[in-house]
Protein backbone atom coordinates (compact mmCIF):
# COMPACT_ATOMS: atom_id res chain seq x y z
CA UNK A 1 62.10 51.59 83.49
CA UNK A 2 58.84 51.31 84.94
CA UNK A 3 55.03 51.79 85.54
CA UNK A 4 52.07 49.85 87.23
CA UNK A 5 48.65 49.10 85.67
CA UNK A 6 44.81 48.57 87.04
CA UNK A 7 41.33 48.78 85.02
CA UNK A 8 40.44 51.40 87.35
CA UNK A 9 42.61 53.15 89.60
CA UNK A 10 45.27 54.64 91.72
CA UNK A 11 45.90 56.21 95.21
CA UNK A 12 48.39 56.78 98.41
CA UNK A 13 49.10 54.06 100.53
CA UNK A 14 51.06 53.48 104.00
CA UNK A 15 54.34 51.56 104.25
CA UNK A 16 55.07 52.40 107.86
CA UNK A 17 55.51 49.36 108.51
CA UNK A 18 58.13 48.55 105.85
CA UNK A 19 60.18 51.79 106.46
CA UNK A 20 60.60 50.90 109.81
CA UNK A 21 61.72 47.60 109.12
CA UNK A 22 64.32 48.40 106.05
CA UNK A 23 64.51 52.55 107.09
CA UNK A 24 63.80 52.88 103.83
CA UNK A 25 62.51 55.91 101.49
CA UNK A 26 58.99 55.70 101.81
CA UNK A 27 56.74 54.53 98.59
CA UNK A 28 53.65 56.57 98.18
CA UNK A 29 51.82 55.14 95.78
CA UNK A 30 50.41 52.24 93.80
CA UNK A 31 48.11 51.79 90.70
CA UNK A 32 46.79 48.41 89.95
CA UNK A 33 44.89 47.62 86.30
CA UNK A 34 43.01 44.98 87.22
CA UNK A 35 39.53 44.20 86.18
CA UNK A 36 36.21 44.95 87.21
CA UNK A 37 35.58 45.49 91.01
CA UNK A 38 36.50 48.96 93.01
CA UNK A 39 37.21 48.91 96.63
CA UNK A 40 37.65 52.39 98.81
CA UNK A 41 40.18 50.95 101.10
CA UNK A 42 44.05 49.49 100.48
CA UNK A 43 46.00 47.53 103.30
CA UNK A 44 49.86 48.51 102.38
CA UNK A 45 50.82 47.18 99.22
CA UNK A 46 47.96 44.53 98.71
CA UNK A 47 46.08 44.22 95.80
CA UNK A 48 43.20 46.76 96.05
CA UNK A 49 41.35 48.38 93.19
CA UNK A 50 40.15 51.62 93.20
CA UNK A 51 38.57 54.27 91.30
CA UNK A 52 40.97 55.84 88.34
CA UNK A 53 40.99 59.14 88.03
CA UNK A 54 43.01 59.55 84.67
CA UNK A 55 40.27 61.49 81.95
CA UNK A 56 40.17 58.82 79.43
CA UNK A 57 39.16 56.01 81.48
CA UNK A 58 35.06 56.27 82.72
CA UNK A 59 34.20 55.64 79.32
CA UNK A 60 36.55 52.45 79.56
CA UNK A 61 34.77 52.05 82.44
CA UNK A 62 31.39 52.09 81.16
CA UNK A 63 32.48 49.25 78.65
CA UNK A 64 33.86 47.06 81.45
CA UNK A 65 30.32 47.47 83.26
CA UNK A 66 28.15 47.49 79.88
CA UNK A 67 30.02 43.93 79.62
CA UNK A 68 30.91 42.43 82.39
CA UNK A 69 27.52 40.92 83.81
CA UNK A 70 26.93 39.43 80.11
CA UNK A 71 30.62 37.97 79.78
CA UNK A 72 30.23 36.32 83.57
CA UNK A 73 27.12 35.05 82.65
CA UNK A 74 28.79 33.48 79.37
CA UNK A 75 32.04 32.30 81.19
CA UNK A 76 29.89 30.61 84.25
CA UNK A 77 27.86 28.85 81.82
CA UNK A 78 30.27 27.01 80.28
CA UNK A 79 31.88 23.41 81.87
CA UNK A 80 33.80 24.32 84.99
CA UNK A 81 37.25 24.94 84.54
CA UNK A 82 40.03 21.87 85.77
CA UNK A 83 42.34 24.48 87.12
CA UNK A 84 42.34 28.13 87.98
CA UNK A 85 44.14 30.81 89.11
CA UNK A 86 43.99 32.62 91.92
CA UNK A 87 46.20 36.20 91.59
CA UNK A 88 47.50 39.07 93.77
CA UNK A 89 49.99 42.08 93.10
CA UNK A 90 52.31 44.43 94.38
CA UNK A 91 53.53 47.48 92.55
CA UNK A 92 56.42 49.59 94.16
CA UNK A 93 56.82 53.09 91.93
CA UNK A 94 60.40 54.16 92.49
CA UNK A 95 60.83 57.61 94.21
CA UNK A 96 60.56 60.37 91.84
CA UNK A 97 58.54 63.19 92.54
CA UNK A 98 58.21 64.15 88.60
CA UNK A 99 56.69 60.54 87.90
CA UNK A 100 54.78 59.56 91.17
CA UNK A 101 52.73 56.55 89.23
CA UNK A 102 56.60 55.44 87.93
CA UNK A 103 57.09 53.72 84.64
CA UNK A 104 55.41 50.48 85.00
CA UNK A 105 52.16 48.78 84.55
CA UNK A 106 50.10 45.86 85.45
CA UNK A 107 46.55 44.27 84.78
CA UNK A 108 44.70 41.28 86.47
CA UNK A 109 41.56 40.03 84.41
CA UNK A 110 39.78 37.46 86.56
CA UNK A 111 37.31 36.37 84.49
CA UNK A 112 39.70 35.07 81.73
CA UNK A 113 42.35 34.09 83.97
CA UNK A 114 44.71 36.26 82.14
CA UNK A 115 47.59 38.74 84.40
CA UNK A 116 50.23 41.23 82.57
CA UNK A 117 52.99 43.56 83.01
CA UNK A 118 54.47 46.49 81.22
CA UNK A 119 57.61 48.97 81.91
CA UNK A 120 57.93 51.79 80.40
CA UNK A 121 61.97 52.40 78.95
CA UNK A 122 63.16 55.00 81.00
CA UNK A 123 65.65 56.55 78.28
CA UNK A 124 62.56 58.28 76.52
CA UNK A 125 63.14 60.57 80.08
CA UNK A 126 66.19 61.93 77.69
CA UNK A 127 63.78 63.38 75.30
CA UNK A 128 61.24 64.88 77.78
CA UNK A 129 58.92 61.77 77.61
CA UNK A 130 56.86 59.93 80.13
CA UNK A 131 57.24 56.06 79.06
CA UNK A 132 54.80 55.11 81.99
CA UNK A 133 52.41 56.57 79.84
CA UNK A 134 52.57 54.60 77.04
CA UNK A 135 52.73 51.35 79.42
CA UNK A 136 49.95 52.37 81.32
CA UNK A 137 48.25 52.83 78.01
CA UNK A 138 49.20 49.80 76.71
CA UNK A 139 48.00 47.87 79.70
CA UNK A 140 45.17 49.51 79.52
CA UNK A 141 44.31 48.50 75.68
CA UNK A 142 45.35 44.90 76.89
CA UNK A 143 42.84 44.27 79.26
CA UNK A 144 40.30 45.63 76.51
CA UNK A 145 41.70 43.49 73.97
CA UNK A 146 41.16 40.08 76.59
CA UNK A 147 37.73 41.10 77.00
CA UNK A 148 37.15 40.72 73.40
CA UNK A 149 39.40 37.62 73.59
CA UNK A 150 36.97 34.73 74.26
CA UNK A 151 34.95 35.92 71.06
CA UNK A 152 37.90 33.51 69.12
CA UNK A 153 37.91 30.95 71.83
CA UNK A 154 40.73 30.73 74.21
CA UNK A 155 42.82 34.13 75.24
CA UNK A 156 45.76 34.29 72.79
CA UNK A 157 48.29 36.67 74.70
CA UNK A 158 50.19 37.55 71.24
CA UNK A 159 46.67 38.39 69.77
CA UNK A 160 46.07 40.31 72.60
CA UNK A 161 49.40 42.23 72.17
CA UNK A 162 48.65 42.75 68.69
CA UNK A 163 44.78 44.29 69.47
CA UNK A 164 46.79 46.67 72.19
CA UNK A 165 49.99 47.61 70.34
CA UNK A 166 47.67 49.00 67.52
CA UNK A 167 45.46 50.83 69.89
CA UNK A 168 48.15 52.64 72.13
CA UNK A 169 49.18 55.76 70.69
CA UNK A 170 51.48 57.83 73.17
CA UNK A 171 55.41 58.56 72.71
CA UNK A 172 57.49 56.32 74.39
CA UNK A 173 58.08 52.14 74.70
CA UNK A 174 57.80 49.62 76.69
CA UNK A 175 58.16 45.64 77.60
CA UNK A 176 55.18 43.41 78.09
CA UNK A 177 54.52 39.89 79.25
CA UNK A 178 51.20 38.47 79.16
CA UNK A 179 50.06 35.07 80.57
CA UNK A 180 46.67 33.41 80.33
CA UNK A 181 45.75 29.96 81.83
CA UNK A 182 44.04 27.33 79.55
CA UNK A 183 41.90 25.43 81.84
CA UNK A 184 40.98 22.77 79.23
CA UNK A 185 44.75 22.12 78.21
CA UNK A 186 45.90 22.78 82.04
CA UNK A 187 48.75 25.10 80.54
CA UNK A 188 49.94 28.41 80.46
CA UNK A 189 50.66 30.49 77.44
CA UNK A 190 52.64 33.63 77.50
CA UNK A 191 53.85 36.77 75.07
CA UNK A 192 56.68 38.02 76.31
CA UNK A 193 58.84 41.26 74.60
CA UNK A 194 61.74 42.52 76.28
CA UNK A 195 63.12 41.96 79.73
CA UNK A 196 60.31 41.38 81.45
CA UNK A 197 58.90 37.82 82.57
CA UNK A 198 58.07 35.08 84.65
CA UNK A 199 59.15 32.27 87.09
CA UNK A 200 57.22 28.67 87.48
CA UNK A 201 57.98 26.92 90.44
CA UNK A 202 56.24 23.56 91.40
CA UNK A 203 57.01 21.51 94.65
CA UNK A 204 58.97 25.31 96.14
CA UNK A 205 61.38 24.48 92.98
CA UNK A 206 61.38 27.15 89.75
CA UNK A 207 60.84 24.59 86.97
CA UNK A 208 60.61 27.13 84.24
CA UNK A 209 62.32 31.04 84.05
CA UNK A 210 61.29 33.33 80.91
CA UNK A 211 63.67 34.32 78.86
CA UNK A 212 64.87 37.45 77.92
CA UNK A 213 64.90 39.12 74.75
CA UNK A 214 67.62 41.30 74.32
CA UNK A 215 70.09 43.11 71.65
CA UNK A 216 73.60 42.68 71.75
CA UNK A 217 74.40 45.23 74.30
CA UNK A 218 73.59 45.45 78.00
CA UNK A 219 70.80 46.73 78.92
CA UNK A 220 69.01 47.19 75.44
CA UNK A 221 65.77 45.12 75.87
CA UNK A 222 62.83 44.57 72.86
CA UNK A 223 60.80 47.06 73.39
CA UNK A 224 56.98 47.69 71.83
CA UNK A 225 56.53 51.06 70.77
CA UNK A 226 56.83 54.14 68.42
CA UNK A 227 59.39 53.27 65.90
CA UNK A 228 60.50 50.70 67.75
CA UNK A 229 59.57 46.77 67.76
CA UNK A 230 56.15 45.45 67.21
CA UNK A 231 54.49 41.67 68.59
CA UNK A 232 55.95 39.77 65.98
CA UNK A 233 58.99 39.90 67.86
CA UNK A 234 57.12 38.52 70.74
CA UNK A 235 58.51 34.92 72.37
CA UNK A 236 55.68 32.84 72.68
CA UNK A 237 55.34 29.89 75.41
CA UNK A 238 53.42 27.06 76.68
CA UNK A 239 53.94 25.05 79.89
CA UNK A 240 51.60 22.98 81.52
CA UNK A 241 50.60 23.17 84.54
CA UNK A 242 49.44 21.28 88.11
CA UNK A 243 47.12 22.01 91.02
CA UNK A 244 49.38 23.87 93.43
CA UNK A 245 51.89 25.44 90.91
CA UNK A 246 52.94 29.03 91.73
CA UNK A 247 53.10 31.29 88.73
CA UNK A 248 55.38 34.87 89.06
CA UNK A 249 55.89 37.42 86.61
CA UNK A 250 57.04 40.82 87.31
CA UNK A 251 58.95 43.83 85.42
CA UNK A 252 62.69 43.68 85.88
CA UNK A 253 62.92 45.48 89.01
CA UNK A 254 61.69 42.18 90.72
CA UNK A 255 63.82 39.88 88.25
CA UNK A 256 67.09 42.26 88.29
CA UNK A 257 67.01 42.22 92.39
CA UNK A 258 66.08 38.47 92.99
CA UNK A 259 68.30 35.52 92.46
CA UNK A 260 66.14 32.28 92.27
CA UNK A 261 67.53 30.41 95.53
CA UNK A 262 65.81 33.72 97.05
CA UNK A 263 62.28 32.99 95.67
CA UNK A 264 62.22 29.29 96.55
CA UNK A 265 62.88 30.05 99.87
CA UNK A 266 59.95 32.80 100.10
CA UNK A 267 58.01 30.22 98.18
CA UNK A 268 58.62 27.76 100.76
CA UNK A 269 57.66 29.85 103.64
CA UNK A 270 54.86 30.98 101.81
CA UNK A 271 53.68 27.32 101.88
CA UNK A 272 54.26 27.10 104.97
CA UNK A 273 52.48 30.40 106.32
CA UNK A 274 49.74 29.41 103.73
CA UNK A 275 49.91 32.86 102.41
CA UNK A 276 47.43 34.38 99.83
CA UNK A 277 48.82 35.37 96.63
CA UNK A 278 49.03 38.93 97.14
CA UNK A 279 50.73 38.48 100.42
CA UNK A 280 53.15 36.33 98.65
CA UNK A 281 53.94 39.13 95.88
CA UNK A 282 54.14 41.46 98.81
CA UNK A 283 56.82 39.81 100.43
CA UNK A 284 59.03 39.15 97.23
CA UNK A 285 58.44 42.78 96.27
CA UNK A 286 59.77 44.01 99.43
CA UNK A 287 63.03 41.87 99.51
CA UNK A 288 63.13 43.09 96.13
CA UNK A 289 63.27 46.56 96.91
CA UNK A 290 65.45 45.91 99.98
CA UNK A 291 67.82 44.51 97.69
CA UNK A 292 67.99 47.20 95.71
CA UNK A 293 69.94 49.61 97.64
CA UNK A 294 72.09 46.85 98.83
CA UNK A 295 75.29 48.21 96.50
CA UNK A 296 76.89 44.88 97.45
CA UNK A 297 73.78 42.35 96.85
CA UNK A 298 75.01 39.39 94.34
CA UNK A 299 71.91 40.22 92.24
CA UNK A 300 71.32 39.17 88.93
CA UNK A 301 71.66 42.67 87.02
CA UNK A 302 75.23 42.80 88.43
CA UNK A 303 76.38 39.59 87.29
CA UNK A 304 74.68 40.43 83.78
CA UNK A 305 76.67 43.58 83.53
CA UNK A 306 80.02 41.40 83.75
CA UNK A 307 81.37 44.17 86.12
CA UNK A 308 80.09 47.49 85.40
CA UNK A 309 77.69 47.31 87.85
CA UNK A 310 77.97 46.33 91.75
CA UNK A 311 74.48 45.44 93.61
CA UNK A 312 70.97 45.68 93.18
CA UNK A 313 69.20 48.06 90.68
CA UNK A 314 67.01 50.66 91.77
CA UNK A 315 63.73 50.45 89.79
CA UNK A 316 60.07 50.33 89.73
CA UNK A 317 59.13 47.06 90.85
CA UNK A 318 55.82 45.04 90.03
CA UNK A 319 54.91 41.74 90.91
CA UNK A 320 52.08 39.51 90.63
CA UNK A 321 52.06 36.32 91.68
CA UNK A 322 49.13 33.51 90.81
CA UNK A 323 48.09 30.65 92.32
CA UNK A 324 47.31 27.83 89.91
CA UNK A 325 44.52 26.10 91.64
């Protein structure tokens, strides 16, 4: 399962660097939904936007930019915010020629302090369907949806599942988490379907790990989608929040591959370093990935799968990580 999400774009970038490191197949590209600015250039796998290409989306971006000076007007006008957060993201498509944007999907709305992920289920491939698609749609429909958002007051992440879900029409499924800060309540609140999610950490300790909604069998997440689930199933959370808290949530190529004691300890170095948030997601991707192809990693997915699997999970892998500020 997989694909990656931006408001506006996708293109090649170089990993040179990392393939020399791990000598591992190289990663070509990476397509980030996030909100409203475009940037020509992209250092490897840091959170860039660029222009999208795909035919449906200059009128989508003709809304964002009919909008966006009124709704930072609006948002700027109001008391300033207690907390905010500060967000970066990595996406790692997995290497398959036939689906070069992979299977997942991610958006990053600034203005509302608001960040989500999709992944497409990779078993419609069985019936000559493109899942990424649909999550790519869906992300899409999701930042629309929290642009409308602050019409009601706060961003609702269910609500904003429920606007999205009824607007994306493609063949296929896919997971979702979204998470929105609420600056007056110093909390998060998330949506979450499926087996996709998020880790809190506070003082370079997780405090708080998503759950996952799943169906009896292995491997057989909720899922939004034609004939399958809709938001209602959605799990619905709120934490609160401090200055300095480091919020993750990522697709389950990043949570199958990454055992908690692992994130502290980037966490802590990340302190440390005083990395920026996209740095951060850059380096928990990559270990990530590296774990991966390591077919005797003690990862997560292989203790889930009580012994039918050995090692990391190959997978699309996105990550976004946000500082809570």
């Amino acid at each position: 399962m997989a694909a990656c999400l931006s408001s506006l774009g996708h293109d090649q970038y170089s990993s040179n660097n990392f393939d020399e490191l791990f000598n591992l197949p190289r990663y070509k590209r990476y397509y980030d939904f996030s909100s409203y600015q475009v940037n020509d250039h992209l250092e490897n796998h840091s959170n860039k936007r660029f222009k999208f290409s795909h035919d449906d989306v200059p009128s989508f971006k003709k809304v964002l930019d009919d909008n966006v000076e009124k709704k930072v007007l609006e948002f700027s006008s109001n008391k300033l915010p207690c907390l905010k957060m500060v967000a970066g993201s990595l996406y790692i498509p997995k290497d398959n020629p036939k689906k070069p944007l992979g299977e997942d999907a991610h958006f990053i709305h600034e203005v509302y302090q608001t960040i989500g992920v999709a992944d497409g289920v990779g078993g419609w491939a069985q019936h000559g369907i493109d899942a990424g698609i649909y999550a790519r749609e869906l992300m899409k429909n999701s930042l629309i949806a929290t642009d409308n958002e602050p019409t009601k007051g706060h961003v609702n992440p269910k609500r904003v599942l429920e606007e999205a879900y009824k607007n994306t029409k493609p063949e296929g499924s896919s997971t979702a988490c979204i998470i929105t800060l609420n600056s007056e309540k110093s909390t998060i609140v998330a949506a979450n379907v499926g087996d996709s999610g998020f880790f809190l950490t506070r003082k370079e300790k997780i405090i708080y790990k998503s759950p996952i909604q799943q169906r009896g069998s292995f491997g057989c997440p909720y899922q939004l989608g034609n004939c399958r689930d809709n938001p209602s199933v959605a799990q619905e959370m709120e934490l609160n929040v401090e200055k300095d808290d480091i919020l993750m949530i990522g697709t389950d190529g990043m949570l199958d591959n990454m055992n908690e004691s692992e994130i502290e300890e980037i966490v802590r170095r990340a302190i440390d370093e005083k990395l920026k948030a996209k740095e951060l997601a850059k380096k928990i991707g990559n270990i990530a990935l590296y774990n991966s192809f390591d077919r005797f990693a003690d990862t997560p997915y292989a203790r889930a799968s009580k012994g039918r699997h050995k090692g990391g999970r190959i997978d699309d892998i996105t990550v976004i990580v946000a500082y809570i500020q």
